[in-house]
Protein backbone atom coordinates (compact mmCIF):
# COMPACT_ATOMS: atom_id res chain seq x y z
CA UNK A 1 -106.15 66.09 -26.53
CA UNK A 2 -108.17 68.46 -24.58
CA UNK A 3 -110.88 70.11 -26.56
CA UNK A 4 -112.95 72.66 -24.40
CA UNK A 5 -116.40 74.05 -26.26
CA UNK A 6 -119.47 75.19 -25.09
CA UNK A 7 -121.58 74.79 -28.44
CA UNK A 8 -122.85 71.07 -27.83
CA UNK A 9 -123.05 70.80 -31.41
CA UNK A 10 -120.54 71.96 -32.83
CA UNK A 11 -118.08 70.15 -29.50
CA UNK A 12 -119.97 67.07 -31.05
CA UNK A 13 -118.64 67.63 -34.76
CA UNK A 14 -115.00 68.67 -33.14
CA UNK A 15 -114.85 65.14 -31.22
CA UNK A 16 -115.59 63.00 -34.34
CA UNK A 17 -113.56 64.92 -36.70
CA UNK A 18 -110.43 65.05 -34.15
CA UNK A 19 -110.80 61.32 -32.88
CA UNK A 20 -109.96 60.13 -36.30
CA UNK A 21 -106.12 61.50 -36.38
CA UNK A 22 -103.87 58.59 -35.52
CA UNK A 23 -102.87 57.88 -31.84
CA UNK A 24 -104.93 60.41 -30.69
CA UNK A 25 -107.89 60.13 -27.99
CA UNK A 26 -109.73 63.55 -27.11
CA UNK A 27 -111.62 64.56 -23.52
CA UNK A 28 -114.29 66.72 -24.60
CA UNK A 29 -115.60 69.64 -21.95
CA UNK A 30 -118.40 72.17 -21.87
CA UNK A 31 -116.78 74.54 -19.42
CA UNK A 32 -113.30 75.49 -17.87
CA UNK A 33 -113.89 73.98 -14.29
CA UNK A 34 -114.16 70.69 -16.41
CA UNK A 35 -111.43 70.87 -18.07
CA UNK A 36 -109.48 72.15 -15.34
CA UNK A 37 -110.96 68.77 -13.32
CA UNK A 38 -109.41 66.98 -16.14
CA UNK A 39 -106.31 68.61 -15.38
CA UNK A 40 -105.67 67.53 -12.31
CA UNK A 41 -104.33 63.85 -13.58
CA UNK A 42 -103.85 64.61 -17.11
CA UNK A 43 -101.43 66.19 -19.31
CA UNK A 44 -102.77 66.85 -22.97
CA UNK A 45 -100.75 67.00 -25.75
CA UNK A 46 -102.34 70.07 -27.31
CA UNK A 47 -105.85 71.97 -26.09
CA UNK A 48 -108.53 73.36 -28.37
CA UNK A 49 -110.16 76.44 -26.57
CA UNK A 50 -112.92 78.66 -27.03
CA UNK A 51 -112.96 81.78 -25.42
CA UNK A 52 -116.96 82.58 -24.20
CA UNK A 53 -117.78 80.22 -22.49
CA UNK A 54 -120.16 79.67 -19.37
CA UNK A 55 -118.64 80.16 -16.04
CA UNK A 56 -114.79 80.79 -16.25
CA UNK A 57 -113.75 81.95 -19.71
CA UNK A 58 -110.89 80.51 -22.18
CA UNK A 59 -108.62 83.23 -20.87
CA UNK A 60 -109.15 82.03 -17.16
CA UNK A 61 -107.97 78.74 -18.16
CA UNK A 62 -104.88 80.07 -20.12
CA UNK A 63 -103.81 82.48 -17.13
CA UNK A 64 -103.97 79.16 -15.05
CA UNK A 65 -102.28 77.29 -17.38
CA UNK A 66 -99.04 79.91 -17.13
CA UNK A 67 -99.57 80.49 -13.50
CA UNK A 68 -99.02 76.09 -13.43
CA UNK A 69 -95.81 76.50 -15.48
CA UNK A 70 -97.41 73.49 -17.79
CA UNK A 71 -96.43 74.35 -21.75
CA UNK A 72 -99.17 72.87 -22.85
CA UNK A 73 -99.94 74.28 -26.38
CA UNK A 74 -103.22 76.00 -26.95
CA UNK A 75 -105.38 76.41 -30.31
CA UNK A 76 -107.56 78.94 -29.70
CA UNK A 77 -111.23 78.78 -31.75
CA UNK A 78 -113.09 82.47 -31.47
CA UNK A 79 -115.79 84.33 -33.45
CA UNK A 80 -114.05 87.79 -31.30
CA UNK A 81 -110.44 87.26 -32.70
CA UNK A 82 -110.01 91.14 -32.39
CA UNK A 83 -111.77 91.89 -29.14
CA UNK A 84 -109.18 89.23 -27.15
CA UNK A 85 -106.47 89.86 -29.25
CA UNK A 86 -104.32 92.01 -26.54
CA UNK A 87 -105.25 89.69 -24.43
CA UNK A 88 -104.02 86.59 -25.98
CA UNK A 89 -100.81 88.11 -26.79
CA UNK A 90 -99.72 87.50 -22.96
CA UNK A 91 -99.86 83.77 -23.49
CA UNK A 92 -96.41 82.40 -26.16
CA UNK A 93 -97.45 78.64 -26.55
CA UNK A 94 -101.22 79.98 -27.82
CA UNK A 95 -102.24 79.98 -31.21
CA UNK A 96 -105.47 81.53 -32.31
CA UNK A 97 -107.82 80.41 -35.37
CA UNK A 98 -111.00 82.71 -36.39
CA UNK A 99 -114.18 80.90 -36.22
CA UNK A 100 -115.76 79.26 -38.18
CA UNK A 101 -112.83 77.46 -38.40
CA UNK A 102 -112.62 75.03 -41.72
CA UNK A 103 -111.59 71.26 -39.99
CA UNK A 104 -109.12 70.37 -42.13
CA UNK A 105 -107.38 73.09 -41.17
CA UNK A 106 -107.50 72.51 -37.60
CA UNK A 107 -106.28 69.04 -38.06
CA UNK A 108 -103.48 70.55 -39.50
CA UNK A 109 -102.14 72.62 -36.69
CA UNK A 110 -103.16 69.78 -34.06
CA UNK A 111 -100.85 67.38 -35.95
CA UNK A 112 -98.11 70.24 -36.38
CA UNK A 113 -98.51 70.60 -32.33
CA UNK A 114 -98.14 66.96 -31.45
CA UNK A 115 -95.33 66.24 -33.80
CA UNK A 116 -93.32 69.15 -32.21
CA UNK A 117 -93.97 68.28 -28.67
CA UNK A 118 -93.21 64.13 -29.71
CA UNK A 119 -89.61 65.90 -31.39
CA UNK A 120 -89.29 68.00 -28.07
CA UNK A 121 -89.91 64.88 -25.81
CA UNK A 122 -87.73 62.76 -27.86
CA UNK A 123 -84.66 65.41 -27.04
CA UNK A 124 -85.57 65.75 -22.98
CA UNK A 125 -85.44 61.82 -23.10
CA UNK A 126 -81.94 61.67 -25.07
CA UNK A 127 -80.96 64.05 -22.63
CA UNK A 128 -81.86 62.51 -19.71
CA UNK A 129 -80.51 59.15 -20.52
CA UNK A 130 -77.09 60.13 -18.68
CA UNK A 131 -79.08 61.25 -15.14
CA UNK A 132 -80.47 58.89 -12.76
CA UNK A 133 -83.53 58.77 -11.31
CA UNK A 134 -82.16 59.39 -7.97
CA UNK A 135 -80.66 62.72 -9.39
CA UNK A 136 -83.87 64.18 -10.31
CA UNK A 137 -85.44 63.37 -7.35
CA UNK A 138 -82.10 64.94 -5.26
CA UNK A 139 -82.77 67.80 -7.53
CA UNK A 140 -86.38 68.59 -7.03
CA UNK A 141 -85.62 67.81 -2.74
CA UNK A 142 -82.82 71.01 -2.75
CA UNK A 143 -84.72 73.23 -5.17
CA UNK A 144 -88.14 72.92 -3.26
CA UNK A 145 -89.51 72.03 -6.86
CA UNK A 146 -92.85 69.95 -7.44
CA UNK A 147 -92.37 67.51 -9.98
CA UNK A 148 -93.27 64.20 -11.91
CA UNK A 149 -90.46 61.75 -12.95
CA UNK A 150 -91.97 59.58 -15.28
CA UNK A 151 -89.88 56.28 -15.81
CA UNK A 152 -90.31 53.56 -18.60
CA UNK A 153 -88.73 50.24 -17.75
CA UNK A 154 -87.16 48.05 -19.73
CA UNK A 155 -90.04 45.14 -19.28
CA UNK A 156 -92.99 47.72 -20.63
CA UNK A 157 -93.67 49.31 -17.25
CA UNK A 158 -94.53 53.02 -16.64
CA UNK A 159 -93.75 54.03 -13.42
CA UNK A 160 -94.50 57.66 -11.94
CA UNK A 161 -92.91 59.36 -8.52
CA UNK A 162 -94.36 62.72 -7.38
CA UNK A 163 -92.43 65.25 -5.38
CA UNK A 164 -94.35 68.26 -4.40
CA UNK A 165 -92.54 71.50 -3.06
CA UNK A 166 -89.11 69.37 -2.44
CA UNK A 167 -90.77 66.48 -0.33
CA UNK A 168 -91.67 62.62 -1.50
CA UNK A 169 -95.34 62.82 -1.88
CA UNK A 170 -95.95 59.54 -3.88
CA UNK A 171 -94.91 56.94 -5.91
CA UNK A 172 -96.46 54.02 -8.49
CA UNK A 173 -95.39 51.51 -10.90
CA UNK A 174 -97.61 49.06 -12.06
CA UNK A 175 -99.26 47.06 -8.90
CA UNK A 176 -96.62 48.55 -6.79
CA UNK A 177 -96.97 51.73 -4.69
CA UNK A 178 -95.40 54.32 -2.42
CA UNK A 179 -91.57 52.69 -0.78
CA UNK A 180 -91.56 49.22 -3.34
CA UNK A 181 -92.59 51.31 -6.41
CA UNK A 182 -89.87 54.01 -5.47
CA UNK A 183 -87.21 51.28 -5.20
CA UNK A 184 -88.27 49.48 -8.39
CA UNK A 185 -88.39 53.13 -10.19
CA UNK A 186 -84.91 53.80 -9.41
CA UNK A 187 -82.45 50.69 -9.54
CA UNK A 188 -85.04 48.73 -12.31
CA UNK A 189 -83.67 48.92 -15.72
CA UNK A 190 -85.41 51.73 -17.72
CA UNK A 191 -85.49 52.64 -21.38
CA UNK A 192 -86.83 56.11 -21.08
CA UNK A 193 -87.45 59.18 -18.10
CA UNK A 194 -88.53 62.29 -18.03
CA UNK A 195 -89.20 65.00 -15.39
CA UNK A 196 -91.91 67.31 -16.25
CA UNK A 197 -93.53 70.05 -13.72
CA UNK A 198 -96.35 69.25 -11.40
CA UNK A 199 -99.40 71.39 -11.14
CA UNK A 200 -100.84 69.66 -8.12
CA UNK A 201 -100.60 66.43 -6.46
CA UNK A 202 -102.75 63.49 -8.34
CA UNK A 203 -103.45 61.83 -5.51
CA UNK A 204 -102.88 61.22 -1.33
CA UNK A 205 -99.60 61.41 -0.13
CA UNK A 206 -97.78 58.49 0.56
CA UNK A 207 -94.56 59.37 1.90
CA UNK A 208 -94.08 60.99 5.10
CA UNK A 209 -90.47 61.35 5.42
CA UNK A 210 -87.75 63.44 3.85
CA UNK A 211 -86.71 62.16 0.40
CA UNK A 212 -82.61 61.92 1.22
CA UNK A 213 -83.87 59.10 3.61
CA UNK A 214 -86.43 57.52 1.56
CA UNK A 215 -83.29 57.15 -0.68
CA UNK A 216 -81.37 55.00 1.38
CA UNK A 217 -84.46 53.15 2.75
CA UNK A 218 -85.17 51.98 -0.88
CA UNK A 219 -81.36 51.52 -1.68
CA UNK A 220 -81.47 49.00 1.46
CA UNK A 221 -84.12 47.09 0.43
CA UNK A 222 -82.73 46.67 -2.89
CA UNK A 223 -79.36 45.19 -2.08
CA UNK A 224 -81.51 43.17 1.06
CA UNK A 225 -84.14 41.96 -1.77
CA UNK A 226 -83.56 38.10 -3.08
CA UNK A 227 -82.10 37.13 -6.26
CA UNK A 228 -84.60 36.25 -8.68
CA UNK A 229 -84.44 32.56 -9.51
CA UNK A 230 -81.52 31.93 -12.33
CA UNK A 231 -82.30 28.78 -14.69
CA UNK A 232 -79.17 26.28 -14.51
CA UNK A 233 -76.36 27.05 -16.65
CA UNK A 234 -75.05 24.83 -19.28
CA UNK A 235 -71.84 24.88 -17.72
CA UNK A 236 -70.75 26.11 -14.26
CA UNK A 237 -69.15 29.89 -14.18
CA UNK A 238 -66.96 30.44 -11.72
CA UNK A 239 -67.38 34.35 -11.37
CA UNK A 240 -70.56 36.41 -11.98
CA UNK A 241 -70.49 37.27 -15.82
CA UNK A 242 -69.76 41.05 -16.87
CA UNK A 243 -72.98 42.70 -16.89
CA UNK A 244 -73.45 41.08 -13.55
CA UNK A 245 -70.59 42.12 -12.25
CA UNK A 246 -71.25 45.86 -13.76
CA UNK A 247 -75.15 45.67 -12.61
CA UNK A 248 -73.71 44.87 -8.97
CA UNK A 249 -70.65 47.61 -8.87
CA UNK A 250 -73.42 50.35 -10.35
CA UNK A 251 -75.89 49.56 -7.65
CA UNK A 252 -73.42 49.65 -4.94
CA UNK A 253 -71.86 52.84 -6.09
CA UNK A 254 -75.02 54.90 -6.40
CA UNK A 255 -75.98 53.44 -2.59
CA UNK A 256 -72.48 54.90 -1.58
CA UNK A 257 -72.96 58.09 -3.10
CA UNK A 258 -76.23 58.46 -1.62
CA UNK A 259 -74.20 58.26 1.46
CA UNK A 260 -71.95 60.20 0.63
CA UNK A 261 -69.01 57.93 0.90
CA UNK A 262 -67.79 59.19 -2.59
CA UNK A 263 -63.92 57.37 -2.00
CA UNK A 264 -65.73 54.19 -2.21
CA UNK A 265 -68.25 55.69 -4.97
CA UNK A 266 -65.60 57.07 -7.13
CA UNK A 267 -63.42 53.71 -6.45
CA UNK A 268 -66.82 51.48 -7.79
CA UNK A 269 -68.09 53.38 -10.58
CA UNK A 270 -64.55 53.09 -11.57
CA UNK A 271 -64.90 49.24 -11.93
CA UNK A 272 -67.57 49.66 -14.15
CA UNK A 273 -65.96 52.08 -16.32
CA UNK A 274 -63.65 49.29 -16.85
CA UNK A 275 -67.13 46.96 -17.43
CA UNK A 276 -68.69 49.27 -19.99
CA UNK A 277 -66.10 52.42 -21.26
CA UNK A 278 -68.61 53.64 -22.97
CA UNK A 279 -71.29 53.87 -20.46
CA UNK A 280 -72.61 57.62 -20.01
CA UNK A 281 -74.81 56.72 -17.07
CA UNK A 282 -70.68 56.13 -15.21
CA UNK A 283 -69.01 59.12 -16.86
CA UNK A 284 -71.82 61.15 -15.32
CA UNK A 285 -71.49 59.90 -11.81
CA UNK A 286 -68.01 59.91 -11.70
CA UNK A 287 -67.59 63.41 -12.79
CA UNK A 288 -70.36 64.40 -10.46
CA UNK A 289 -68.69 62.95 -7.48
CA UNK A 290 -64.94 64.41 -8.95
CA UNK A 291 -67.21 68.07 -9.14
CA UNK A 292 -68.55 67.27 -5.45
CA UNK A 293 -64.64 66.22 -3.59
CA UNK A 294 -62.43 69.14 -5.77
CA UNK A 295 -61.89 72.01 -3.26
CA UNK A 296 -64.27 75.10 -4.12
């Protein structure tokens, strides 16, 4: 949480009073080019605003704020409710509070904000449990979007690839950066992705070449990459066991897509339909690539 206040003391009471709500950790600033430093790398889940304030006002920052596309929500703290109210009526995802502005009521709303945007993330991650990585990435290359996929793996790791105006800009996950991150981001097993909009880059660019071939660079490596070390079996298999066998077809298919050999796509996610009916991540490339080969 953001909370941007002039009034040292009163930005003082705000921060210990707000600190206290669970899972919460608030950024205090005295001005709006602070708080739009802040903004750079960070992506709060609500902001508390006052309007006067030295320098670039609380409406500055919310004009930026829609001109960035972020959907951040805004609670708005003024003594001038009435002389900004036409104003503040040009910004949806602000909500304004007459100062002085009793704290338990505050804490209210910031808790109503965060549990809607935890409900809203929840849904964009349910919903993007059937897309791949690569997809979004594909996505954001043709639509000359700037982006952040953000990627959970299944071990615990959060992982982070930045496209900026439809080209790879950079990549990180964990220790690893730019190429090995971007390969680990997008055939390591995840548990949770989402794509969210990207104000400006957070740091240098890494990537210098066009995303369709960083693609196939990293979908190299992987299938070039060693096994990782297996401990003994109890008893000799003679074939790779199921999810092995699925883990294998999946990767191979979404390197043939990339491709675009989609006969030998269609023909391997096809094998792991048989593998796992069920599995949506399949059903999704397979009627992609069915949408992609039917005549127009």
């Amino acid at each position: 949480m953001l909370i941007v206040e002039d009034e040292q003391v009163l930005l003082w009471s705000l921060e210990r009073a707000l600190e206290a709500l669970p899972g919460v950790e608030t950024i205090c600033c005295g001005s709006v080019e602070a708080a739009l430093a802040h903004l750079v790398e960070l992506r709060p889940g609500v902001i508390v605003l006052d309007i006067h304030l030295p320098g670039l006002s609380g409406i500055d920052l919310l004009e930026d704020l829609a001109v960035q596309g972020a959907g951040v929500p805004v609670i708005v703290t003024t003594a001038y409710r009435a002389q900004h109210e036409q104003a503040l009526r040009r910004f949806p995802n602000v909500e304004v509070l007459e100062k002085p502005v009793p704290l338990e009521l505050l804490r209210e709303r910031i808790q109503a904000r965060l549990a809607r945007r935890d409900r809203v993330d929840r849904e964009e991650e349910e919903k993007d449990a059937v897309f791949e990585v690569a997809d979004y990435l594909q996505l954001a290359a043709m639509t000359r979007a700037s982006v952040a996929v953000e990627v959970t793996l299944a071990d615990g790791r959060r992982g982070r690839i930045e496209v900026w105006h439809g080209e790879a800009w950079t990549a990180e996950c964990g220790e690893l950066a730019a190429r090995d991150a971007l390969g680990e981001l997008i055939f390591a097993a995840r548990t949770g992705m989402r794509m969210r909009q990207l104000a400006r880059p957070t740091g240098e660019r890494r990537f210098h070449h066009r995303l369709e071939l960083l693609l196939l660079e990293a979908a190299k490596d992987h299938d070039e990459a060693p096994a990782a070390p297996r401990a003994a079996p109890v008893e000799a298999a003679a074939s790779p066991s199921a999810a092995e066998d699925f883990e294998r077809c999946f990767r191979n298919g979404l390197r043939a897509y990339l491709e675009r050999h989609l006969e030998e796509a269609e023909r391997l996610f096809c094998r792991c339909l048989e593998l796992r009916p069920d599995e949506p991540r399949v059903h999704h490339n397979l009627a992609r690539i069915r949408q992609t080969r039917s005549p127009a």
